[in-house]
Protein backbone atom coordinates (compact mmCIF):
# COMPACT_ATOMS: atom_id res chain seq x y z
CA UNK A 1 241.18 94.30 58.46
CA UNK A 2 240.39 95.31 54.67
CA UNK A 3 243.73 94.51 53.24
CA UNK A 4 242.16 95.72 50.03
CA UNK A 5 242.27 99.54 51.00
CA UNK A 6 246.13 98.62 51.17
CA UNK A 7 247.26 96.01 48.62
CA UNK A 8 247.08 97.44 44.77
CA UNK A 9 247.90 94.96 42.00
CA UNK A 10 248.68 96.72 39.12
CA UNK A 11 249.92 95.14 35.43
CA UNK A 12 252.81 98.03 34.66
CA UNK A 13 254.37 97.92 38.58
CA UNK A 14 256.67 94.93 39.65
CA UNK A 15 255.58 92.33 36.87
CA UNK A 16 251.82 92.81 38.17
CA UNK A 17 252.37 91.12 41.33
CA UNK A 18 250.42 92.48 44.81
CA UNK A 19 252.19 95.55 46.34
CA UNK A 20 251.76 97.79 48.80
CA UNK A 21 249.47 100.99 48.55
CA UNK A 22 251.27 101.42 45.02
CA UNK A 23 254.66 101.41 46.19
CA UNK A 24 257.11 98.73 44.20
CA UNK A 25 257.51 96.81 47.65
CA UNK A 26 255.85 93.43 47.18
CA UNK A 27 253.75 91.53 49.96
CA UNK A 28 256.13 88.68 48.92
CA UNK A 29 259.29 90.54 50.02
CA UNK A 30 257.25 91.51 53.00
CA UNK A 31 256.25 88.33 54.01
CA UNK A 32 259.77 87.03 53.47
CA UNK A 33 261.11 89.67 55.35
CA UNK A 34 259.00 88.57 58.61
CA UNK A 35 259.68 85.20 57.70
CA UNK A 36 263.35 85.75 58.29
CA UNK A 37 262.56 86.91 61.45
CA UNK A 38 263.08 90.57 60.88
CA UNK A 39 261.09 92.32 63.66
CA UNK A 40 258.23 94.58 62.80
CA UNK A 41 260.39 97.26 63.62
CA UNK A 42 263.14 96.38 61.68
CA UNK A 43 261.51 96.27 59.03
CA UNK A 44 259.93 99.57 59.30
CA UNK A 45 263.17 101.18 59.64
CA UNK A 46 264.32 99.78 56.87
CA UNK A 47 261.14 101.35 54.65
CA UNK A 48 259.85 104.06 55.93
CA UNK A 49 257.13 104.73 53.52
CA UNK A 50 255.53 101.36 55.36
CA UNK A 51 253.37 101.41 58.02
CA UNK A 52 252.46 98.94 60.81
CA UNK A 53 248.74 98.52 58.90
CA UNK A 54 250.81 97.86 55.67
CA UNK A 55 252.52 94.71 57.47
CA UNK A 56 249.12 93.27 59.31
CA UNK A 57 247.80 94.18 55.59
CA UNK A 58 250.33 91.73 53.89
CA UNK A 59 249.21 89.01 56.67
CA UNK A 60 245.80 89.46 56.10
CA UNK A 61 245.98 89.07 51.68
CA UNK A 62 248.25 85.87 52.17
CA UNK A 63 245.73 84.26 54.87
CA UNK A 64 242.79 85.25 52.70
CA UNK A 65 244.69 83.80 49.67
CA UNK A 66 245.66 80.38 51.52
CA UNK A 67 242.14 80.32 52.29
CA UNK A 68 241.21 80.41 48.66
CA UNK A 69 243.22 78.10 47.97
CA UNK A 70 241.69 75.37 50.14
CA UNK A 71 238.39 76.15 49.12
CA UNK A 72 239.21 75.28 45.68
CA UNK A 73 239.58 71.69 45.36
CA UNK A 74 243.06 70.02 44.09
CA UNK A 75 242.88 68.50 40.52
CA UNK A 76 244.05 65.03 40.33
């Protein structure tokens, strides 16, 4: 999946942080939404402007950014 075609960072929305397709839902609050173990479909109840793509989306940024992360060597 391209999470790019989904997550939108922009400076003047939510303190610049990564959203979803523009809306002011965060892949943070996402992520901490599955986290608590709200189901997929909870959580789509609960916002109905998200999609199931949106979620997988959110997944997909997070494991690309951990990924980063490791790449990049820890200063000492």
């Amino acid at each position: 999946m391209n999470y790019r075609n989904y997550i939108t960072i922009e400076a003047d929305k939510r303190g610049g942080k990564p959203c979803v397709r523009g809306l002011r839902i965060t892949v943070y609050e996402v992520l901490e939404y599955l986290a608590s173990e709200m189901t997929e479909a909870e959580i789509l109840d609960d916002f109905p402007d998200l999609t199931r793509e949106d979620l997988k989306a959110c997944i997909a940024y997070a494991a690309d950014r951990e990924r980063r992360l490791m790449i990049s060597p820890l200063s000492a």
